[in-house]
Protein backbone atom coordinates (compact mmCIF):
# COMPACT_ATOMS: atom_id res chain seq x y z
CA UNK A 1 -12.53 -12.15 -25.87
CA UNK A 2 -12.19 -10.85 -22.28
CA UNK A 3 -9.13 -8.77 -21.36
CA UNK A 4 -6.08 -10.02 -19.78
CA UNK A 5 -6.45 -7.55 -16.82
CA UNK A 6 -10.55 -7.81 -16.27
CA UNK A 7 -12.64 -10.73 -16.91
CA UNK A 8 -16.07 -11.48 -15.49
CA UNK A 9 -14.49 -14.17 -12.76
CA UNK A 10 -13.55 -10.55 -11.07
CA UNK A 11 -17.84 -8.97 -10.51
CA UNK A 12 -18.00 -10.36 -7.55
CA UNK A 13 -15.13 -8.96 -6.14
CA UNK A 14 -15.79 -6.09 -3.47
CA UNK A 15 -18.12 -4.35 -6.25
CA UNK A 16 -18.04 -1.13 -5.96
CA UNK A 17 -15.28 -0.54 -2.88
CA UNK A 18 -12.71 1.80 -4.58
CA UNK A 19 -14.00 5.45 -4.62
CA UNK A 20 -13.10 7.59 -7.48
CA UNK A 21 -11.26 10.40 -4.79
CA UNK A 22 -10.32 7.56 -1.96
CA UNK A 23 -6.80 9.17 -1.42
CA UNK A 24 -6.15 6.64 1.85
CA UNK A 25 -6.84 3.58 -1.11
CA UNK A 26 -4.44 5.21 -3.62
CA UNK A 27 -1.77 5.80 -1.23
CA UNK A 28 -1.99 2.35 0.25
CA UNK A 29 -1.63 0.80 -2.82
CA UNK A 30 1.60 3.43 -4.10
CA UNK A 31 3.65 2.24 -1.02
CA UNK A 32 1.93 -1.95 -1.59
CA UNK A 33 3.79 -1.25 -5.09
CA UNK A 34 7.09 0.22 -3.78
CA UNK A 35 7.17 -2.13 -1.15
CA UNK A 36 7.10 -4.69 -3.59
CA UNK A 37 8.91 -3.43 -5.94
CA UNK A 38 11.79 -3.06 -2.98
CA UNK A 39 11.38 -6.85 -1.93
CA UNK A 40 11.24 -8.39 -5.32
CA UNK A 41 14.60 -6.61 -6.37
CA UNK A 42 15.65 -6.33 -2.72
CA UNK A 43 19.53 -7.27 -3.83
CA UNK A 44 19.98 -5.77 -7.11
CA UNK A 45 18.56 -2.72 -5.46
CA UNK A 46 20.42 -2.68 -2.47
CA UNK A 47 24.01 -3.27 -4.06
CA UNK A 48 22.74 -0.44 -6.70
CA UNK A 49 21.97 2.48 -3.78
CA UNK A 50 25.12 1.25 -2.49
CA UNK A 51 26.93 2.00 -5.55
CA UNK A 52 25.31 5.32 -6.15
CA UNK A 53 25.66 6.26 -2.37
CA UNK A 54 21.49 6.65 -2.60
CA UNK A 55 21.52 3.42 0.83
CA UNK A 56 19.22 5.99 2.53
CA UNK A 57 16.53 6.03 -0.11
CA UNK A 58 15.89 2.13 1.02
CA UNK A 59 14.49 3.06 3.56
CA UNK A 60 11.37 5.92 2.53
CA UNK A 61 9.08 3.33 2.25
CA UNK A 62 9.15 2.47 6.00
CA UNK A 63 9.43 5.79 6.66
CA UNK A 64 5.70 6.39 4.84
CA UNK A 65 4.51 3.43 6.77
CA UNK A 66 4.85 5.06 9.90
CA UNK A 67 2.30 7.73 7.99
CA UNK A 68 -0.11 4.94 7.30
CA UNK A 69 0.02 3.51 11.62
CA UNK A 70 -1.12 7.21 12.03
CA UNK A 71 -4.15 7.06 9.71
CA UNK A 72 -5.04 3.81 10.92
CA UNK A 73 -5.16 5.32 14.98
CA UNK A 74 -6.72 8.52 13.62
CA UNK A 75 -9.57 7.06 11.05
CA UNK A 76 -10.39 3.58 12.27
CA UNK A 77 -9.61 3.71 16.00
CA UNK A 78 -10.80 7.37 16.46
CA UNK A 79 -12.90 8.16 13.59
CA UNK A 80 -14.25 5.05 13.08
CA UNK A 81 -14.44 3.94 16.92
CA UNK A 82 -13.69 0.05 16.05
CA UNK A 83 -12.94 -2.01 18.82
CA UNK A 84 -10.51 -4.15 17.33
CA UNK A 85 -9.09 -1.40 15.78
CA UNK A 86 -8.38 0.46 19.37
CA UNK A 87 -6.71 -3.02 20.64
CA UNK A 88 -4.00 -3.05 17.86
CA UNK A 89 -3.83 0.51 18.47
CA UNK A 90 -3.25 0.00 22.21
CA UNK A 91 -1.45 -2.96 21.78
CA UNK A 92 1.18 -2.05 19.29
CA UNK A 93 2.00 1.17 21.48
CA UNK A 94 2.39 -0.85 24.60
CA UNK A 95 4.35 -3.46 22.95
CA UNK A 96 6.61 -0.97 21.89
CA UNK A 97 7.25 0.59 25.04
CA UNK A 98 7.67 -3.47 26.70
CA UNK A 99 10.52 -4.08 23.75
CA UNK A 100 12.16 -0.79 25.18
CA UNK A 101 11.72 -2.98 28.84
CA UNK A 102 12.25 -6.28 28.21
CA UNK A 103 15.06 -5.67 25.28
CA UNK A 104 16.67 -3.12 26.78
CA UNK A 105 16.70 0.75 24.62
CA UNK A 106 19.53 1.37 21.82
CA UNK A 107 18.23 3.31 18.71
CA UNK A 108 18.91 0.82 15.86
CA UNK A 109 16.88 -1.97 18.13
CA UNK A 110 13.86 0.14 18.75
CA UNK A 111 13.83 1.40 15.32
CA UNK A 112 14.41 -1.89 13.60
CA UNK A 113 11.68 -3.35 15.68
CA UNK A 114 8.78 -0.33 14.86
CA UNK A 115 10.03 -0.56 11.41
CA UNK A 116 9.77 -4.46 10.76
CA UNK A 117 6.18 -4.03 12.07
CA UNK A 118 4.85 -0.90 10.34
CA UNK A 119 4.25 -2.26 7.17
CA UNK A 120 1.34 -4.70 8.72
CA UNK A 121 -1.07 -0.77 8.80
CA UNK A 122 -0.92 -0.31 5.42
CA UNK A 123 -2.31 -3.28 4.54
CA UNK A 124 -4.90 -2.99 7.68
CA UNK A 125 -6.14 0.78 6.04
CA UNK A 126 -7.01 -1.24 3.21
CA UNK A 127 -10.09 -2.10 5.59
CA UNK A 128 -13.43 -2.75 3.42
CA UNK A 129 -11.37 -2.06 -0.03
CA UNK A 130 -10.16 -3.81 -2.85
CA UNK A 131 -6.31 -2.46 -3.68
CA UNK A 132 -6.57 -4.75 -6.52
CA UNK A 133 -8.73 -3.44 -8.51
CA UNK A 134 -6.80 -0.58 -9.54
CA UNK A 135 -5.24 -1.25 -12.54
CA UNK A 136 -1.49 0.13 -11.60
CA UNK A 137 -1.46 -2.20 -8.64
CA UNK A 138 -2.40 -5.33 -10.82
CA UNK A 139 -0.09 -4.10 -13.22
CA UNK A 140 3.13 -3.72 -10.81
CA UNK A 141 2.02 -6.75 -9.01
CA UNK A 142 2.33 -8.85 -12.37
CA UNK A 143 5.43 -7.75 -13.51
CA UNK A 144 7.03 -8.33 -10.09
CA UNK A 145 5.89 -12.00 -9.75
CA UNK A 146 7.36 -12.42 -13.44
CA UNK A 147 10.44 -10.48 -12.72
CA UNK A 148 10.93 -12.99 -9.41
CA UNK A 149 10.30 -15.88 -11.53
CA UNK A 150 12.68 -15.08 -14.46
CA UNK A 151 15.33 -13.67 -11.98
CA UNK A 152 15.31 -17.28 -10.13
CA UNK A 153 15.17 -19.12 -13.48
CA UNK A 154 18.05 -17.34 -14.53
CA UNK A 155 20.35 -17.54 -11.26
CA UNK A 156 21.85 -21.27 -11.57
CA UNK A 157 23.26 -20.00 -14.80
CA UNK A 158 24.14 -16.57 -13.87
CA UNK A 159 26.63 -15.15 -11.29
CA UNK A 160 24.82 -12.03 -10.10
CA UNK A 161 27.21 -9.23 -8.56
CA UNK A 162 24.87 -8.88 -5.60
CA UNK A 163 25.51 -12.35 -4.61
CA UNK A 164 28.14 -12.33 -1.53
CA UNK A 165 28.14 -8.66 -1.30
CA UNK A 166 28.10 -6.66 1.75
CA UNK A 167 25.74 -3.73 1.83
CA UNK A 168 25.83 -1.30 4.75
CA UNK A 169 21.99 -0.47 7.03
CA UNK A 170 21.59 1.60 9.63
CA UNK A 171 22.62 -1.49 11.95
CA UNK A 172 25.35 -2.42 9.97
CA UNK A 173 26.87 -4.66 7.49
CA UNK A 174 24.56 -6.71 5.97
CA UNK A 175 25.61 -10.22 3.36
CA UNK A 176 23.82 -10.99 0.62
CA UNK A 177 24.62 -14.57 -0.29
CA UNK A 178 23.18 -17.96 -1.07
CA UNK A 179 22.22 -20.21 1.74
CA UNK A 180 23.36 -23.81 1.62
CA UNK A 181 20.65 -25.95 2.37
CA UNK A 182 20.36 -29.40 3.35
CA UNK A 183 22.37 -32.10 1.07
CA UNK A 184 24.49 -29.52 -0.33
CA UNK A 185 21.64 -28.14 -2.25
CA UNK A 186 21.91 -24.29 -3.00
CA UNK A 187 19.35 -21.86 -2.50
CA UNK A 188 19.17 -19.39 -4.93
CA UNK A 189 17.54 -15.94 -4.41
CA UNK A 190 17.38 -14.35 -7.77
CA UNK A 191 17.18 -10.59 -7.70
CA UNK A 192 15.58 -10.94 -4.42
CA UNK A 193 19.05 -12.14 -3.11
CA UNK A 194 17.32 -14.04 -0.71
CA UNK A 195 15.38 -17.46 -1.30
CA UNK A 196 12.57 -17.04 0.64
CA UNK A 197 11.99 -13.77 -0.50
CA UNK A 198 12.26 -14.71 -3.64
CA UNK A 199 9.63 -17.47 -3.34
CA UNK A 200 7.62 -15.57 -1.89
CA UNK A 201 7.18 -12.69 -4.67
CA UNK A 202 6.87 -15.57 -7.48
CA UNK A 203 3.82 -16.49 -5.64
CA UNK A 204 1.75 -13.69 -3.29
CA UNK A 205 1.71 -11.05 -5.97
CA UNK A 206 0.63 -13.44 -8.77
CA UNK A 207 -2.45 -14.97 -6.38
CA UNK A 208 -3.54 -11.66 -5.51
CA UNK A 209 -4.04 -10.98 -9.80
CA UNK A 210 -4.66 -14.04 -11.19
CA UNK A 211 -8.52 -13.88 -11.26
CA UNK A 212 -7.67 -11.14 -13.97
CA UNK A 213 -5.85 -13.03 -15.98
CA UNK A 214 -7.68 -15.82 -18.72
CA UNK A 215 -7.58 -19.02 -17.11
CA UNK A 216 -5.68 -20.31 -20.11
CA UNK A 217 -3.06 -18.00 -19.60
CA UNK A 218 -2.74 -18.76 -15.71
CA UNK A 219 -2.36 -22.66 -16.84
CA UNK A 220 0.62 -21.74 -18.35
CA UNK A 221 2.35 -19.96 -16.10
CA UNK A 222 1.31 -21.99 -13.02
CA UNK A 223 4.39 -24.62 -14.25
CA UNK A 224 7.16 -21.46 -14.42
CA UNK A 225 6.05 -20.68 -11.16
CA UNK A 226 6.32 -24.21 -9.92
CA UNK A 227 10.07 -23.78 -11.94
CA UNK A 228 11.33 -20.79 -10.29
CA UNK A 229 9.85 -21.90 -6.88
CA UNK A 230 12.11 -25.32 -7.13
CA UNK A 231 14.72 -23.21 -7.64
CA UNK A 232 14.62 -21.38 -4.71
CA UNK A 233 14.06 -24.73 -2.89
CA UNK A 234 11.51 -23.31 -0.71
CA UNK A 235 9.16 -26.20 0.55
CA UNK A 236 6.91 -24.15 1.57
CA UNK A 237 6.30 -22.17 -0.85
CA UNK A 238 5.81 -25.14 -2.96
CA UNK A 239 3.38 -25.87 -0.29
CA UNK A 240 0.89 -22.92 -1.13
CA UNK A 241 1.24 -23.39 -4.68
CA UNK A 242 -0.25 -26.70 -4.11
CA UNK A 243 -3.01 -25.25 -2.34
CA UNK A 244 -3.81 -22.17 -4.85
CA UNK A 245 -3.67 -24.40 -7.64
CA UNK A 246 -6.44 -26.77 -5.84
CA UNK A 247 -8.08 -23.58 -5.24
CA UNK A 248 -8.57 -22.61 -8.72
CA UNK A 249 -9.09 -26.21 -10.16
CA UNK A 250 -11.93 -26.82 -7.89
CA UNK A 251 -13.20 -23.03 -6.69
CA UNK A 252 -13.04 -20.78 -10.50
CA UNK A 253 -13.45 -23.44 -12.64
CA UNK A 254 -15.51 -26.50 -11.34
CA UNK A 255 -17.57 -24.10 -8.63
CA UNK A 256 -20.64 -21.95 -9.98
CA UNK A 257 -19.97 -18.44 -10.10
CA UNK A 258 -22.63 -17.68 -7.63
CA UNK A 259 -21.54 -20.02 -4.81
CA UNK A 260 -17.82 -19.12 -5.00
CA UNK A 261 -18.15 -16.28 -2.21
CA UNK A 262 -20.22 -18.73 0.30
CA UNK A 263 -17.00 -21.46 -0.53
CA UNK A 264 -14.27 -19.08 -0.18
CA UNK A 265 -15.68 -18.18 3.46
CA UNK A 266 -16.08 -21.33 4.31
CA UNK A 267 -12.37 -22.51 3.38
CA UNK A 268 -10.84 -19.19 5.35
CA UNK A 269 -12.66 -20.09 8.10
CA UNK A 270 -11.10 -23.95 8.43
CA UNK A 271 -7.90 -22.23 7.32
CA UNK A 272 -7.63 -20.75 10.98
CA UNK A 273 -6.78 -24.68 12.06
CA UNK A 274 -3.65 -24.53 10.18
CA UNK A 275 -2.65 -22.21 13.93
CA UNK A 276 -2.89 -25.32 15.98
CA UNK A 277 -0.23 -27.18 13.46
CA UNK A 278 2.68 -25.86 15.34
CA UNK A 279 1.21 -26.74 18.55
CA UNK A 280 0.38 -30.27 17.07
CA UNK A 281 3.43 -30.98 16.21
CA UNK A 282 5.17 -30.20 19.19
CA UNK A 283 3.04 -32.48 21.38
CA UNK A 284 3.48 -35.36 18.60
CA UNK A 285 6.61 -35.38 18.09
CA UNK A 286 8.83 -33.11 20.23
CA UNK A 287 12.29 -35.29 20.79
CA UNK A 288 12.01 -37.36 17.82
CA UNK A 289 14.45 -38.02 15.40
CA UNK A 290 12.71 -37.09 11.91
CA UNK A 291 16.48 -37.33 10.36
CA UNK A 292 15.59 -41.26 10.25
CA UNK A 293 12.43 -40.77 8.59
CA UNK A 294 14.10 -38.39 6.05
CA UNK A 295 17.29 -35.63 5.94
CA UNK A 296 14.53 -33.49 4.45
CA UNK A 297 12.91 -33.07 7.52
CA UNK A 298 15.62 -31.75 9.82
CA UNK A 299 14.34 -27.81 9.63
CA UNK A 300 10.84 -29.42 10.78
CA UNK A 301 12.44 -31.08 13.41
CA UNK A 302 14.54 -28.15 14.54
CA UNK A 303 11.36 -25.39 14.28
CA UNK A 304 9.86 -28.35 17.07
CA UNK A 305 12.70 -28.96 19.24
CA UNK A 306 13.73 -25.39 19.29
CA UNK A 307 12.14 -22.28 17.38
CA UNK A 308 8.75 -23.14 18.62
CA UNK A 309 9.48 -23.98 22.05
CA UNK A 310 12.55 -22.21 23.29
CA UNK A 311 10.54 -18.51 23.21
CA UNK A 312 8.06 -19.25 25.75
CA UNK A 313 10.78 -21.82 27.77
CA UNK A 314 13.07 -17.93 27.67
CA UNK A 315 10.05 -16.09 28.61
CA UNK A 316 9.10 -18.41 31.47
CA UNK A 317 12.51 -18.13 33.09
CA UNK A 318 13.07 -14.50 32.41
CA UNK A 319 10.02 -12.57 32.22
CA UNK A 320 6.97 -14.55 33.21
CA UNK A 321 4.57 -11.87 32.43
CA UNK A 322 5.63 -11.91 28.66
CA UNK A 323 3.72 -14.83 28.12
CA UNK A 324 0.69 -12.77 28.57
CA UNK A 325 1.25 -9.45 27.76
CA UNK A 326 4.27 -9.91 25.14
CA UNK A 327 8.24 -9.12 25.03
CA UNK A 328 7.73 -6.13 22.57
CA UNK A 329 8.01 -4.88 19.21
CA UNK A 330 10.26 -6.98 17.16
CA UNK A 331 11.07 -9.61 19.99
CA UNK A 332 12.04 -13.37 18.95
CA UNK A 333 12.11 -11.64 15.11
CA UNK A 334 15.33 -10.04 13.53
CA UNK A 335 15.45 -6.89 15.61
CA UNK A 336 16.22 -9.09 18.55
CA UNK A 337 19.51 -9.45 17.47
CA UNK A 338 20.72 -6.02 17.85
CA UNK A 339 19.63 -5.93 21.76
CA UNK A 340 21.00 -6.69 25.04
CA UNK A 341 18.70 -10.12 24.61
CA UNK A 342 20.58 -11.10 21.51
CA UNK A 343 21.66 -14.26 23.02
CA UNK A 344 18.39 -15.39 23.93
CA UNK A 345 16.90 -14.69 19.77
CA UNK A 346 15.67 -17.79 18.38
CA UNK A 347 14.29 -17.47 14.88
CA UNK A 348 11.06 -18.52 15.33
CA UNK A 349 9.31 -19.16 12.12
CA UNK A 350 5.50 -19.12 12.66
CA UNK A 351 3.38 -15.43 12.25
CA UNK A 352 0.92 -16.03 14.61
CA UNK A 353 3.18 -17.34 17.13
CA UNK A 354 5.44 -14.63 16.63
CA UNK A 355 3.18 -11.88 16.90
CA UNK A 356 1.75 -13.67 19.76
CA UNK A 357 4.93 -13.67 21.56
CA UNK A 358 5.05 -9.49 20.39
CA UNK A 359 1.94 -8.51 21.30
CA UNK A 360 0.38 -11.40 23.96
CA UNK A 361 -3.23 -11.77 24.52
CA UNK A 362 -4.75 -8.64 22.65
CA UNK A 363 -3.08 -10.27 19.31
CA UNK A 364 -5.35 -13.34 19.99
CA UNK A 365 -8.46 -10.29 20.37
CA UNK A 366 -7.28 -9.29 16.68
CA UNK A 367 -7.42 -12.56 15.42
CA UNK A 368 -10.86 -13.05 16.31
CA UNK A 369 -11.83 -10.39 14.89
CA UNK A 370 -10.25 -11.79 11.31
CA UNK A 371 -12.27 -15.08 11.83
CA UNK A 372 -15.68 -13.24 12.24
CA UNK A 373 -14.53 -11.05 9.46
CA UNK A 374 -14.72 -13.64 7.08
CA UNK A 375 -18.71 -14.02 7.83
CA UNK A 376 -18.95 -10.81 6.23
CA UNK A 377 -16.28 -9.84 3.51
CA UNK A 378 -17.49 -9.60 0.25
CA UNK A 379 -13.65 -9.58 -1.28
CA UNK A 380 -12.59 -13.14 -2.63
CA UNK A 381 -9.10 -12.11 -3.28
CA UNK A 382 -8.63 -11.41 0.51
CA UNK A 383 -10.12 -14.71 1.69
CA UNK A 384 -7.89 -16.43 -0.83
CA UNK A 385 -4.95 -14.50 0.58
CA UNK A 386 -6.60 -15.18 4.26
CA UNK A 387 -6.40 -18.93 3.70
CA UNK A 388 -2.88 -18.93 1.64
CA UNK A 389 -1.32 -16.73 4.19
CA UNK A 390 -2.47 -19.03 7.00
CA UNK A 391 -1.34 -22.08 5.21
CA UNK A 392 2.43 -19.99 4.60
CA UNK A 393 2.53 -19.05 7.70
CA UNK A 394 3.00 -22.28 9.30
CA UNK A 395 7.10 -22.61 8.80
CA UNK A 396 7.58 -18.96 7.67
CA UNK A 397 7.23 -15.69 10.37
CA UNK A 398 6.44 -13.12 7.61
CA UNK A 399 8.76 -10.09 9.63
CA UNK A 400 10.85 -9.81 6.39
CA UNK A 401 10.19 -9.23 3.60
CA UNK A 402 8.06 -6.40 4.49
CA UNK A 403 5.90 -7.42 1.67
CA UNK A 404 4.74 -10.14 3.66
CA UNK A 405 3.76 -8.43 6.99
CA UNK A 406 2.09 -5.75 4.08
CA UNK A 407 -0.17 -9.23 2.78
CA UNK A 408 -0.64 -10.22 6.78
CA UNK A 409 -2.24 -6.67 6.80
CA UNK A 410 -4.31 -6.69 4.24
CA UNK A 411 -5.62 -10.26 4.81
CA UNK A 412 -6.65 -9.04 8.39
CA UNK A 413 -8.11 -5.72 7.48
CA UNK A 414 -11.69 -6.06 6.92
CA UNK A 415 -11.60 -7.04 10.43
CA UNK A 416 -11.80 -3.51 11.69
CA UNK A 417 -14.55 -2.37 9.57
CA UNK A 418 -17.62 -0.92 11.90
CA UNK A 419 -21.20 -0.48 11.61
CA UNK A 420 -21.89 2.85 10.75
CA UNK A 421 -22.38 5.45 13.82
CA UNK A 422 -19.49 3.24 15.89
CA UNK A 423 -19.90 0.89 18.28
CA UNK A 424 -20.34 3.03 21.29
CA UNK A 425 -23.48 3.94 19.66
CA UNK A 426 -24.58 0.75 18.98
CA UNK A 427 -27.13 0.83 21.83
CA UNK A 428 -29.19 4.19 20.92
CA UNK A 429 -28.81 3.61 17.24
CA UNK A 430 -32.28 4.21 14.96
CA UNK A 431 -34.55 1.70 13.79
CA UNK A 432 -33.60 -0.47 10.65
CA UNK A 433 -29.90 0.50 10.92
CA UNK A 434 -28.94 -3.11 11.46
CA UNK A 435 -29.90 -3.08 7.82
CA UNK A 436 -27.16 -0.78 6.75
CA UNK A 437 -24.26 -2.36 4.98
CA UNK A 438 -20.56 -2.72 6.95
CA UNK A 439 -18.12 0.06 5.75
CA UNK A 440 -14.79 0.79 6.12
């Protein structure tokens, strides 16, 4: 009888990637746990630092990110000498010093903005490694999707003291409260305090473990997942758990084991059209009332009208050159807010977009590099997360929780890994090295 955490659906995972001293690995996956652990419980743990006057120790896990941006610049940009690697490097510098420009410099701005973005390098040192095979990370990663589920299952029936509380950050007071949504409906946030959040730790964690788990077992909780997610009333969330469960109907079960690699590839790479559905829609339907069709639809209709649009409309009239080179670090995302261009801040809820609008055309260099990645990663949990994340992404920007930007960065990160000797070298290299195997 096969072990809940290993079964033989995982051997063709990455084989072979996690090295018994890899001290980058193990670090990346200590702050992937405490930065889930932070998001899952994000308002039980906030109101309890706030009792305990510990707020501060919130934020050490960003502060550690900042550690991992260094060892991605120092081992994969230098080291390493990977091209795509030295354009986010480049790119996240520069946008830094345009959201200092274009959003004008006050501390709490510039370090909300480097902070909301950090997380994205730990995921990216993950580069040619499976996290997930270490058994801690499964093991934290499980009991925070069933900690999200139970805490959202529980929250109709339980007032939490969280709920409606005001918790101080380092740019103020911050609410944690439900959201009413459209017909009255509540959204609940469980111990995430936050319904999106929430949604999106019942889900992500659990995908990125479930191939160790019997697939009876994973039948059964697939429907308390579905019950928590309704809960939170997150339609897109509900959204992706369509699409993983497809994925592991038809992929691990009805797939053979050999082929699922060569099929997981292949769905990744069509994933990347799910980037055009913002743009789709806007040309479709921009200026028409979806209200009529359904009430359901008015946040659709609002993301067309307004959230994707208005950014680039903004840009156009007040900084032309943003629309190729970016506004900065955290601009158009939840930093915004707290700058002299607060008035121009329009939510806009779409990653790639977003980043786009951070970073301009060297984010669209990065993204190619993803797309070829998936030619040559060998890690099925990663293209699953690839093609979920993509799907996700569509109505959701993925700056908060940091969690998310953390998945974003490990779903990219086999993009930056190198043949070995660099590719300045690539032209003087010796004979038969074309055979040597990608590493990180």
């Amino acid at each position: 009888m096969a072990s809940i955490w290993y079964s033989a659906d995982v051997t063709d995972d990455a084989a072979g990637t996690v090295g018994k001293n890899d001290l980058a690995l193990t670090c990346a996956a200590a702050l992937l746990c405490m930065f889930a652990v932070r998001d899952a419980l994000t308002g039980m743990l906030r109101y309890l630092l706030q009792l305990t006057h510990l707020s501060p120790l919130w934020f050490v896990p960003d502060l550690l990110a900042m550690a991992a941006f260094a060892y991605f610049i120092w081992h994969y940009a230098i080291q390493k000498r990977s091209a795509f690697a030295i354009v986010a490097t480049l790119s996240t510098i520069s946008a830094a010093a345009v959201s200092i420009i274009f959003m004008s410099w006050t501390p709490a701005m510039f370090a909300s903005s480097v902070k909301s973005f950090m997380p994205i390098f730990v995921g990216f040192i993950c580069c040619g490694r499976s996290v997930v095979r270490l058994p801690a990370v499964r093991v934290c990663l499980a009991i925070m999707s069933a900690v999200s589920i139970i805490g959202l299952i529980f929250a109709p029936h339980i007032d939490y003291p969280w709920v409606g509380a005001d918790i101080d950050s380092f740019n103020g007071l911050r609410n944690i409260s439900r959201v009413w949504w459209i017909d009255g409906k509540v959204r609940y946030g469980g111990f995430a305090g936050d319904s999106t959040m929430a949604a999106f730790m019942v889900l992500f964690p659990y995908m990125m473990v479930y191939r160790w788990v019997p697939k009876w077992m994973n039948l059964l909780i697939l429907p308390l997942m579905l019950w928590a997610i309704q809960i939170s009333t997150n339609r897109t969330a509900l959204l992706t758990l369509a699409m993983f469960t497809l994925h592991l109907v038809v992929v691990d079960v009805l797939i053979p084991a050999k082929n699922r690699l060569d099929v997981d590839r292949l769905i990744a790479k069509f994933s990347f059209l799910t980037v055009l559905v913002p743009f789709v829609l806007v040309f479709a339907l921009a200026g028409a009332d979806l209200q009529d069709v359904s009430s359901k639809l008015m946040s659709l209709q609002d993301r067309i009208d307004n959230s994707w649009q208005l950014p680039f409309t903004y840009l156009q009239q007040i900084f032309p050159a943003g629309l190729l080179i970016g506004c900065g670090l955290g601009c158009f995302a939840y930093p915004m807010k707290f700058s002299d261009m607060a008035q121009y801040n329009v939510p806009v809820d779409n990653f790639y977009m977003t980043t786009y609008l951070m970073l301009g055309i060297p984010f669209l260099v990065i993204v190619a590099g993803v797309f070829v990645s998936c030619f040559r990663t060998v890690d099925r949990t990663k293209l699953l997360m690839l093609m979920m994340l993509n799907v996700y992404a569509i109505t959701v920007q993925c700056y908060g929780p940091a969690f998310a930007t953390l998945m974003m960065g490990y779903a990219f990160s086999d993009a930056f890994m190198t043949d070995t000797g660099g590719w300045h070298r690539r032209f003087r290299k010796p004979e038969g090295a074309d055979k040597v195997l990608a590493t990180s």
